[in-house]
PDB file of N, CA and C in Angstrom:
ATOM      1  N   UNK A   1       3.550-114.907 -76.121  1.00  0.00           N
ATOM      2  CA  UNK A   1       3.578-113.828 -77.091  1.00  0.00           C
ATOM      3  C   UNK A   1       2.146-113.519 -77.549  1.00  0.00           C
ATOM      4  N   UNK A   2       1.802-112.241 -77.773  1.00  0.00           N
ATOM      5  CA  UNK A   2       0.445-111.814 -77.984  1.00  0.00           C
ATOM      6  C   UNK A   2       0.215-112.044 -79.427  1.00  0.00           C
ATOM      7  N   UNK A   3      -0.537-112.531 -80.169  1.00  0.00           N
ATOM      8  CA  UNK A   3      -0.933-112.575 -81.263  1.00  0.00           C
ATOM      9  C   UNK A   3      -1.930-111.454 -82.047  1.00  0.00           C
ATOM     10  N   UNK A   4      -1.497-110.601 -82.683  1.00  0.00           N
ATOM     11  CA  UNK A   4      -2.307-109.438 -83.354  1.00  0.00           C
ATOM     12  C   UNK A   4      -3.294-109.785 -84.569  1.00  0.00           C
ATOM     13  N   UNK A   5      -4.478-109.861 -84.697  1.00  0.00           N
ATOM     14  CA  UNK A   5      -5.435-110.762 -85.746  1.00  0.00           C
ATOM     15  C   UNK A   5      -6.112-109.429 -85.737  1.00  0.00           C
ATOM     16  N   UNK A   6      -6.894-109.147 -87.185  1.00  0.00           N
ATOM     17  CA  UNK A   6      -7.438-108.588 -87.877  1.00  0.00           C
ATOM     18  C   UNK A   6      -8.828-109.564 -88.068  1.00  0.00           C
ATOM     19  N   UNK A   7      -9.654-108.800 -88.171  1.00  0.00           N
ATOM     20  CA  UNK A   7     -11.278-109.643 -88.159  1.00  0.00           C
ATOM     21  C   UNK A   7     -11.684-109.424 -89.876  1.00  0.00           C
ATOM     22  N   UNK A   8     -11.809-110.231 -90.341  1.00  0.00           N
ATOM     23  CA  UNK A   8     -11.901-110.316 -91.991  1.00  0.00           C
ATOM     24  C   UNK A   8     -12.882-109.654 -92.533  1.00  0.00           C
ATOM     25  N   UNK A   9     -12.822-108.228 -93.003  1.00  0.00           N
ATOM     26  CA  UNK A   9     -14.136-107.784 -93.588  1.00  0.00           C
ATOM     27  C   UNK A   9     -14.960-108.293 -94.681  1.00  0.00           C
ATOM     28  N   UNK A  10     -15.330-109.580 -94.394  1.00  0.00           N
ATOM     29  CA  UNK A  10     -16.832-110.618 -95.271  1.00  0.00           C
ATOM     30  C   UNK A  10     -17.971-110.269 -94.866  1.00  0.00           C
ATOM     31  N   UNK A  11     -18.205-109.858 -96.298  1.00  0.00           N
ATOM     32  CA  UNK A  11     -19.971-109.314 -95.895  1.00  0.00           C
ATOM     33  C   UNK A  11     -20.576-110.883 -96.439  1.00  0.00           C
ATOM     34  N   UNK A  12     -20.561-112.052 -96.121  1.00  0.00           N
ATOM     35  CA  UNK A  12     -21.335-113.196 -96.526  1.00  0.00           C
ATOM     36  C   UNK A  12     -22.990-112.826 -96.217  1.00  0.00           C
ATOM     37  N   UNK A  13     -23.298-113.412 -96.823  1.00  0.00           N
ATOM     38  CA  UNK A  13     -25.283-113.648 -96.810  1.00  0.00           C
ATOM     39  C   UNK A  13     -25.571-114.342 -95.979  1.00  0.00           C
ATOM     40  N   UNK A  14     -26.248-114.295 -94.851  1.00  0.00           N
ATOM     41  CA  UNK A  14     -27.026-115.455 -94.127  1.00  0.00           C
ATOM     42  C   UNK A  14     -26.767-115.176 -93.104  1.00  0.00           C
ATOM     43  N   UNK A  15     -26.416-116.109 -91.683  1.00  0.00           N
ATOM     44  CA  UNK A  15     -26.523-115.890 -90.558  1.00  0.00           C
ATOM     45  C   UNK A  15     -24.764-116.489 -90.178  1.00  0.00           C
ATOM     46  N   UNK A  16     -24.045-115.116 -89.607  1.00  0.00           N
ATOM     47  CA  UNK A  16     -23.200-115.331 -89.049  1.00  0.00           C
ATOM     48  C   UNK A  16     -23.187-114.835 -87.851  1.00  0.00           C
ATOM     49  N   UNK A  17     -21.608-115.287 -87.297  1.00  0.00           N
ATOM     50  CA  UNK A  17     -21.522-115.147 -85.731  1.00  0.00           C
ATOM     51  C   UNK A  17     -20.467-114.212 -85.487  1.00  0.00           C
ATOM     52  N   UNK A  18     -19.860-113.284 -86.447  1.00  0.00           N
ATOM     53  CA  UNK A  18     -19.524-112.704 -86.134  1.00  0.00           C
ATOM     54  C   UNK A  18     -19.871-110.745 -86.370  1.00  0.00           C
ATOM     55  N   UNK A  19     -19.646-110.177 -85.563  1.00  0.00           N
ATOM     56  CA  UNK A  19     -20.310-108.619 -85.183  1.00  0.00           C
ATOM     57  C   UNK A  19     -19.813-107.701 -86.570  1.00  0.00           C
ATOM     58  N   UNK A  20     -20.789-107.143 -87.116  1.00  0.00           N
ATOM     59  CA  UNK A  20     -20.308-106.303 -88.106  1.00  0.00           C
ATOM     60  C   UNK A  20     -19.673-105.198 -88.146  1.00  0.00           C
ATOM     61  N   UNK A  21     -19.423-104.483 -86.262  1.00  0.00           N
ATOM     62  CA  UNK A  21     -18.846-103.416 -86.021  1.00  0.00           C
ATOM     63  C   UNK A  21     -17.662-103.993 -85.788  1.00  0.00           C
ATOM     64  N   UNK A  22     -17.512-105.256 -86.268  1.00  0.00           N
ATOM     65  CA  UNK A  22     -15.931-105.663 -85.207  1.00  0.00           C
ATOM     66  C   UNK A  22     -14.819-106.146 -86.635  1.00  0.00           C
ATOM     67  N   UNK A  23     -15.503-106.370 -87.901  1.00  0.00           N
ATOM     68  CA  UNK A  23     -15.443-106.349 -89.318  1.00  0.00           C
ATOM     69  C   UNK A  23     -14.262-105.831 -89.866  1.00  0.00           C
ATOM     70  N   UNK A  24     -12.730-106.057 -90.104  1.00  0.00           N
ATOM     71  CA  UNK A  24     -11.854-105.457 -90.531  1.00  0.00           C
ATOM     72  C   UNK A  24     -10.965-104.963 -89.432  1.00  0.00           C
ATOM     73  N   UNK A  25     -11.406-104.563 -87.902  1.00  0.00           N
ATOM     74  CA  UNK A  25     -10.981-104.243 -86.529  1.00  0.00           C
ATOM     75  C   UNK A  25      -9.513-104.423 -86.511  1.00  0.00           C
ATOM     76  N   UNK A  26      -8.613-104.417 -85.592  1.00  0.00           N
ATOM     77  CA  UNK A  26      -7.617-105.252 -85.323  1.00  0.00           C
ATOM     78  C   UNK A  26      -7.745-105.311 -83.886  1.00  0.00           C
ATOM     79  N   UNK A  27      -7.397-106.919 -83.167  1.00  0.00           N
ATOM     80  CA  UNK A  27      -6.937-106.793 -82.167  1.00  0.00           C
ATOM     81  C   UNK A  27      -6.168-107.812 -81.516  1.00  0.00           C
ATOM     82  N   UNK A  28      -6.260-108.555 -80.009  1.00  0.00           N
ATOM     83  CA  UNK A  28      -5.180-109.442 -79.974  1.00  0.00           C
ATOM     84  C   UNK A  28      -6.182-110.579 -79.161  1.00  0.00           C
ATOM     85  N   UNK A  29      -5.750-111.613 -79.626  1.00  0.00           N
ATOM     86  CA  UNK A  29      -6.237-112.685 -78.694  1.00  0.00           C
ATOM     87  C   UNK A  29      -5.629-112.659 -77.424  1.00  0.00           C
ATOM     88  N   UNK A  30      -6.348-112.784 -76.788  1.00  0.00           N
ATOM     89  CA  UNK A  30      -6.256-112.874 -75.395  1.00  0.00           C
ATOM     90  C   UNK A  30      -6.144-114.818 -74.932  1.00  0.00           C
ATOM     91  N   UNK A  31      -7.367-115.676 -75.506  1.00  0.00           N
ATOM     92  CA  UNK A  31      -6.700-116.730 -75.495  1.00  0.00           C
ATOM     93  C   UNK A  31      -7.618-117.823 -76.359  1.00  0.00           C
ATOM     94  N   UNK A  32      -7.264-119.018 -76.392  1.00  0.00           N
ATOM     95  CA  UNK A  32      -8.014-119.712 -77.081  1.00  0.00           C
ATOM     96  C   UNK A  32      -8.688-120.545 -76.466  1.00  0.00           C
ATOM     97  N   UNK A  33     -10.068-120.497 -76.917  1.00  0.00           N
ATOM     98  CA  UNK A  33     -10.911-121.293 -75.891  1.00  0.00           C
ATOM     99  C   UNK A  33     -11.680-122.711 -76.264  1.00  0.00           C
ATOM    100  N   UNK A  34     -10.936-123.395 -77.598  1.00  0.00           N
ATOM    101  CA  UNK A  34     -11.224-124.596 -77.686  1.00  0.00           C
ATOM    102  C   UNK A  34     -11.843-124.774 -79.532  1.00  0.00           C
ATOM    103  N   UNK A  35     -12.042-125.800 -79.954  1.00  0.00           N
ATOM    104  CA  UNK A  35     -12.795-126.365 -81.190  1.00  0.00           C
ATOM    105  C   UNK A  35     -14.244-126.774 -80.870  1.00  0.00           C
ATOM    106  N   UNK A  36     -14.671-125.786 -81.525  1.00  0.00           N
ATOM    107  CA  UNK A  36     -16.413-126.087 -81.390  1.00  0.00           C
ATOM    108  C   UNK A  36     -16.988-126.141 -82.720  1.00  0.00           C
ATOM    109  N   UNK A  37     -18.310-127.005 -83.117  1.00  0.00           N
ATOM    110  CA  UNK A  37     -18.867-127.359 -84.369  1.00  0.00           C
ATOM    111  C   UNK A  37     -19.250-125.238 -84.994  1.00  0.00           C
ATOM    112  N   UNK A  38     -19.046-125.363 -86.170  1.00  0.00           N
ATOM    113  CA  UNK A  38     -19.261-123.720 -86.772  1.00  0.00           C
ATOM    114  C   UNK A  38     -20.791-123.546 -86.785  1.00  0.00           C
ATOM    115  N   UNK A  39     -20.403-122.750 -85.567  1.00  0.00           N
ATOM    116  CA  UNK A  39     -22.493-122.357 -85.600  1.00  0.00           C
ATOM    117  C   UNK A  39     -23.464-121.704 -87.024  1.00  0.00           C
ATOM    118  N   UNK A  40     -22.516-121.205 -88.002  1.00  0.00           N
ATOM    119  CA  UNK A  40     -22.691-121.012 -89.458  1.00  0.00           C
ATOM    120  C   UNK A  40     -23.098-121.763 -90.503  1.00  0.00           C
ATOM    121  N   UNK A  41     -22.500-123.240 -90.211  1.00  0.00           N
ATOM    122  CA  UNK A  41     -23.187-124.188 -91.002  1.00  0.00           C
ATOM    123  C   UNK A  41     -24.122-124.996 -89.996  1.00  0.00           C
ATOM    124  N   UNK A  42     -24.443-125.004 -88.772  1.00  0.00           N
ATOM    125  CA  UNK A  42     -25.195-125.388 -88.240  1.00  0.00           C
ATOM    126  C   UNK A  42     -26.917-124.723 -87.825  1.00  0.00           C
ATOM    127  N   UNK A  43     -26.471-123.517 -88.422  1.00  0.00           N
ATOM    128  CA  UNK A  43     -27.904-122.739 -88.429  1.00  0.00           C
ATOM    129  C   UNK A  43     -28.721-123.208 -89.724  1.00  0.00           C
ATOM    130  N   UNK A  44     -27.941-123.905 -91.098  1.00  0.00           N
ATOM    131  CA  UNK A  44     -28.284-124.201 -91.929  1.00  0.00           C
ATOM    132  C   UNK A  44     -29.147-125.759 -92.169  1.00  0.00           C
ATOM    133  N   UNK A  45     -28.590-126.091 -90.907  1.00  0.00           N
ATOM    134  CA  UNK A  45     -28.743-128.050 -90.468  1.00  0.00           C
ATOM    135  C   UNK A  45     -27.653-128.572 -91.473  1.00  0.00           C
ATOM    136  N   UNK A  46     -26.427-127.527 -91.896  1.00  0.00           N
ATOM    137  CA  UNK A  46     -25.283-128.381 -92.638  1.00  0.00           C
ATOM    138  C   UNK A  46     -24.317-129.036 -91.836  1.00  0.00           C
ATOM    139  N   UNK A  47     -23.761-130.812 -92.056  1.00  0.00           N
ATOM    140  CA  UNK A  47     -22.425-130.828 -91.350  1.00  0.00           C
ATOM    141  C   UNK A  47     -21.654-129.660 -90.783  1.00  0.00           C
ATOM    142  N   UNK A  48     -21.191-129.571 -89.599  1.00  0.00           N
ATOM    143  CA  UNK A  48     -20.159-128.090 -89.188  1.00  0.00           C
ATOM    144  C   UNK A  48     -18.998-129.168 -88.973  1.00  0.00           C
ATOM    145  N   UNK A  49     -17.897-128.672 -89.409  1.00  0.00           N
ATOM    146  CA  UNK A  49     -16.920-128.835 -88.964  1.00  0.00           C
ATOM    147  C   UNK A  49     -15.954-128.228 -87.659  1.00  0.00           C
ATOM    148  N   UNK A  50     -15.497-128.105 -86.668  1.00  0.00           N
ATOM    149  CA  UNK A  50     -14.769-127.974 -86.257  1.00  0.00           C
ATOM    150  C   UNK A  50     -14.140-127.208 -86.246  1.00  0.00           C
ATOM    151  N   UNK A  51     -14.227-125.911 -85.773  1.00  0.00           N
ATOM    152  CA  UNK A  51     -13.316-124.898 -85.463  1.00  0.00           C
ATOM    153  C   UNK A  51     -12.810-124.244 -84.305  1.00  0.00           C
ATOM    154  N   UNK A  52     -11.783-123.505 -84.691  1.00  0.00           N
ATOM    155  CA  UNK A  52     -11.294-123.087 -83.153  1.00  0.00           C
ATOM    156  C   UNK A  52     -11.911-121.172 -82.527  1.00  0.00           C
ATOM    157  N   UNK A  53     -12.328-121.463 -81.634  1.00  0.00           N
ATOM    158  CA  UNK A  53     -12.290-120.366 -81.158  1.00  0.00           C
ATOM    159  C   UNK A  53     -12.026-119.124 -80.077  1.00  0.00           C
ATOM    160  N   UNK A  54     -12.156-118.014 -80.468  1.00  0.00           N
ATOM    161  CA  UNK A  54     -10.923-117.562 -79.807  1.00  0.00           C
ATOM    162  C   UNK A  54     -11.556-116.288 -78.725  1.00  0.00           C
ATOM    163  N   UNK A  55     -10.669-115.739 -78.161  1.00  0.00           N
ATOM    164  CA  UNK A  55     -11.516-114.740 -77.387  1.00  0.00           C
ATOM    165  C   UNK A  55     -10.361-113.519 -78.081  1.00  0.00           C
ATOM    166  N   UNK A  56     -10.933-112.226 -78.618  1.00  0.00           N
ATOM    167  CA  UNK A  56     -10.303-111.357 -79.068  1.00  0.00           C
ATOM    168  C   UNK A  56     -10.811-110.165 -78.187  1.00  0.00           C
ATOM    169  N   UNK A  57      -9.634-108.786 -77.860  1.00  0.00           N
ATOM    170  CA  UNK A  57      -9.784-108.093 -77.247  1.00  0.00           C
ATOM    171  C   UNK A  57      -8.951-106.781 -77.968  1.00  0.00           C
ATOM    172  N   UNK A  58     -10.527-106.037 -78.401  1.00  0.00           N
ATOM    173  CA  UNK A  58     -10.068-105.332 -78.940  1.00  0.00           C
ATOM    174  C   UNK A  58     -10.168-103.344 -77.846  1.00  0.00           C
ATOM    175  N   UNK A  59      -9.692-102.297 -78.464  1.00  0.00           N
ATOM    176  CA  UNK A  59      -9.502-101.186 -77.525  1.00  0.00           C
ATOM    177  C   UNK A  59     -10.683-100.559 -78.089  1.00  0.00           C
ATOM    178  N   UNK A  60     -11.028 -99.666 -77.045  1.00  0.00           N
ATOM    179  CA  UNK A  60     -12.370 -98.576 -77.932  1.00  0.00           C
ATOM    180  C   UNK A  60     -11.859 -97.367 -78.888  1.00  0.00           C
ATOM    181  N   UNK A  61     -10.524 -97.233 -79.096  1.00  0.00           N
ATOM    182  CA  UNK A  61      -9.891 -96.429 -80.192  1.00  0.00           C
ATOM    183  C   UNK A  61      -9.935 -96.985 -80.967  1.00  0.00           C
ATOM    184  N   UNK A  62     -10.152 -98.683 -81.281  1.00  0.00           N
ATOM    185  CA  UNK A  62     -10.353 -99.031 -82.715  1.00  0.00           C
ATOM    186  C   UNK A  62     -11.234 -99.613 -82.847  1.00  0.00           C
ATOM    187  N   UNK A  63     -12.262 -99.680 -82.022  1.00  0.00           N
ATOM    188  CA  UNK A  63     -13.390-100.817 -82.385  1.00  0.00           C
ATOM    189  C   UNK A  63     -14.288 -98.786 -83.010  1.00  0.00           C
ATOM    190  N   UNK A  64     -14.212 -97.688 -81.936  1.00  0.00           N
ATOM    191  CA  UNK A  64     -15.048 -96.511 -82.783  1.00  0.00           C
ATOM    192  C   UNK A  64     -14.547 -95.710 -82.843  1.00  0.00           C
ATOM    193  N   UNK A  65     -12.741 -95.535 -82.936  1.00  0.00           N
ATOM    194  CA  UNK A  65     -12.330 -94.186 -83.581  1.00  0.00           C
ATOM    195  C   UNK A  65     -12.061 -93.147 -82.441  1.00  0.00           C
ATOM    196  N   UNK A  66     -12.021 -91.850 -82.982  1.00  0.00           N
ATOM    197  CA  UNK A  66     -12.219 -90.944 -82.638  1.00  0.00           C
ATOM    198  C   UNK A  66     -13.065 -90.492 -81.735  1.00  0.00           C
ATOM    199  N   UNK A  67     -14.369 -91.191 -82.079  1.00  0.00           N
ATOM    200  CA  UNK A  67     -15.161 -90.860 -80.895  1.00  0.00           C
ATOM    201  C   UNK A  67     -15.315 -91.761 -79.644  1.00  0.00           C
ATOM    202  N   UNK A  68     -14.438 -92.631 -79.360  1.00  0.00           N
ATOM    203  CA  UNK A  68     -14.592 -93.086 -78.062  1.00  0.00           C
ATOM    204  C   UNK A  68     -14.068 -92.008 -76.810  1.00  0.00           C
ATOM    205  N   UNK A  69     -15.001 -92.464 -76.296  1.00  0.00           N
ATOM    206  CA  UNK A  69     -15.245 -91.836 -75.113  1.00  0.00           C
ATOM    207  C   UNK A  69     -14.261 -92.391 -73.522  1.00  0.00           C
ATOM    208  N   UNK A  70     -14.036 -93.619 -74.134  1.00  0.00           N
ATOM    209  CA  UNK A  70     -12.790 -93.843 -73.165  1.00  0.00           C
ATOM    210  C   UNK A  70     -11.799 -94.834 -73.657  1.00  0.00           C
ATOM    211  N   UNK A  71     -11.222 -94.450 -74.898  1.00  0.00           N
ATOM    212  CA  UNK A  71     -10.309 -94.990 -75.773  1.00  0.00           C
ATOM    213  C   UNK A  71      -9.735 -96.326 -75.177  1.00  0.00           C
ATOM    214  N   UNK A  72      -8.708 -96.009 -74.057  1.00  0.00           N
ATOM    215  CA  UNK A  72      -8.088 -97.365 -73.694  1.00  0.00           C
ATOM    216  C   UNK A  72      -9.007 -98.345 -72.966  1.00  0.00           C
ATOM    217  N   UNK A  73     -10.100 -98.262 -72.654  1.00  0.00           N
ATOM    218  CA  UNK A  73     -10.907 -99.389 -72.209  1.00  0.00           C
ATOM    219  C   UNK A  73     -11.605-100.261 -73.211  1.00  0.00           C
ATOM    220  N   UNK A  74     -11.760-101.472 -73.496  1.00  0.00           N
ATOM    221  CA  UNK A  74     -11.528-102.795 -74.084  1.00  0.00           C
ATOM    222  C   UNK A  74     -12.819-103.518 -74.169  1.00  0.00           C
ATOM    223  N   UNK A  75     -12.646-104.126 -75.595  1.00  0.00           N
ATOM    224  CA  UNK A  75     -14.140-104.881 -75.168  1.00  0.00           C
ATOM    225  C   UNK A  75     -13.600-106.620 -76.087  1.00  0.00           C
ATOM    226  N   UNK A  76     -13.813-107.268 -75.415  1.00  0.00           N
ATOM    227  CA  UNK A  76     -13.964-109.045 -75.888  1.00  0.00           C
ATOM    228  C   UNK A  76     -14.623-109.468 -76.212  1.00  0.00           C
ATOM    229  N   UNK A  77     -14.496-110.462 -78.120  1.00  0.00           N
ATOM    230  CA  UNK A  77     -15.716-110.909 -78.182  1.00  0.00           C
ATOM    231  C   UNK A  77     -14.880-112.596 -78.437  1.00  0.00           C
ATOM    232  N   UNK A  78     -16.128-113.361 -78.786  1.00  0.00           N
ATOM    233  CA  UNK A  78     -15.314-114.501 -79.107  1.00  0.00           C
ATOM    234  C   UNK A  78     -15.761-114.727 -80.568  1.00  0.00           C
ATOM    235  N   UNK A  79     -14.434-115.196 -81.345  1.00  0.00           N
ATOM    236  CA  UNK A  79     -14.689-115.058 -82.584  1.00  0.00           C
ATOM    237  C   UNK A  79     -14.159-116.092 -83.423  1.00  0.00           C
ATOM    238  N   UNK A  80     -14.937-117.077 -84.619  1.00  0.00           N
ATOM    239  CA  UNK A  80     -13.573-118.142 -85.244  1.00  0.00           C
ATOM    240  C   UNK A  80     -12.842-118.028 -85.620  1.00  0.00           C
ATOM    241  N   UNK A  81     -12.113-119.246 -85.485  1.00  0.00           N
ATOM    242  CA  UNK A  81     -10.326-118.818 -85.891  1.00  0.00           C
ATOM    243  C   UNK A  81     -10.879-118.249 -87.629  1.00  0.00           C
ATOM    244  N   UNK A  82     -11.715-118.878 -88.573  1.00  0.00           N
ATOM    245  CA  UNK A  82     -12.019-118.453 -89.918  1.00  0.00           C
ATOM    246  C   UNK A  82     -12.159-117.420 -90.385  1.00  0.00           C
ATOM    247  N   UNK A  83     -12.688-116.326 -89.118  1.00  0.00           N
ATOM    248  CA  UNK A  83     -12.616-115.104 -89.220  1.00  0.00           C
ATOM    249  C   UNK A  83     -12.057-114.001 -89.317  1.00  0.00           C
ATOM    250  N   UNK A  84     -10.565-115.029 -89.213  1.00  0.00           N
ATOM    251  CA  UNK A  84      -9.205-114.441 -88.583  1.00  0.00           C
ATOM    252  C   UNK A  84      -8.323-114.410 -88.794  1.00  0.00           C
ATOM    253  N   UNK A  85      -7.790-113.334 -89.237  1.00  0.00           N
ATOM    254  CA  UNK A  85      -6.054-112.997 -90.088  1.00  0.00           C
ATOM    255  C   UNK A  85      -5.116-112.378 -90.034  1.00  0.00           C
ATOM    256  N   UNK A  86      -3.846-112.643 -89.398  1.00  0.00           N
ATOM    257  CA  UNK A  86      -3.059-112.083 -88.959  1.00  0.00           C
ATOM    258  C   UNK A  86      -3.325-110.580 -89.306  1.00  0.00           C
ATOM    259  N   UNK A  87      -3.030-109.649 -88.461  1.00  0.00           N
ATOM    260  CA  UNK A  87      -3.025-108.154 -88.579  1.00  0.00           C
ATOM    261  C   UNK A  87      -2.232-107.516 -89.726  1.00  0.00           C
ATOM    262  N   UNK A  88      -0.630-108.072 -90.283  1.00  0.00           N
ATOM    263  CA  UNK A  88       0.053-107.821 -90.899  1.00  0.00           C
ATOM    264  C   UNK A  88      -0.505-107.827 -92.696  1.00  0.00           C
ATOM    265  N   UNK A  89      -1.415-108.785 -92.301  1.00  0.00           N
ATOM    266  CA  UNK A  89      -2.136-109.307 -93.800  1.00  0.00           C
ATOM    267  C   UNK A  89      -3.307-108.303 -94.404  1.00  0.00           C
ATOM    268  N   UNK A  90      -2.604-108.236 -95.956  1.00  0.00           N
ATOM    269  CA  UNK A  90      -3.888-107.191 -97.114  1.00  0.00           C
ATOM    270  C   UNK A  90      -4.701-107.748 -97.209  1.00  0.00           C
TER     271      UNK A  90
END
């Protein structure tokens, strides 16, 4: 079953890993590609804990709207599960 996730619009301070055009998005995981230390607290030299991450695939009608130029073609990024909230969710 495809899982529909929404990318959490957090404007946090500092250095993250995830894309600011991709910010609020919706799309679907495609699959999960394992628990890796959070490159977020590791840019800091803080303990990282352990997270999962995922490969999301979103369409060019919603990553830019209206103006895509070839709507149903797709782009993947990989993103943490922390970043990530079911689609259904305010």
């Amino acid at each position: 079953m495809t899982q529909v996730v929404r990318v959490k619009p957090m404007m946090p301070p500092g250095h993250v890993r995830t894309p600011i055009y991709l910010r609020g998005k919706i799309g679907t995981i495609e699959r999960s590609l394992g628990e890796f230390p959070n490159p977020e607290d590791l840019a800091y030299g803080r303990p990282a804990t352990a997270k999962t991450l995922h490969r999301v695939r979103f369409t060019m009608a919603e990553v830019w709207g209206a103006i895509a130029e070839n709507p149903d073609d797709t782009l993947d990024a990989e993103i943490y599960e922390h970043w990530l909230e079911p689609a259904d969710a305010t």
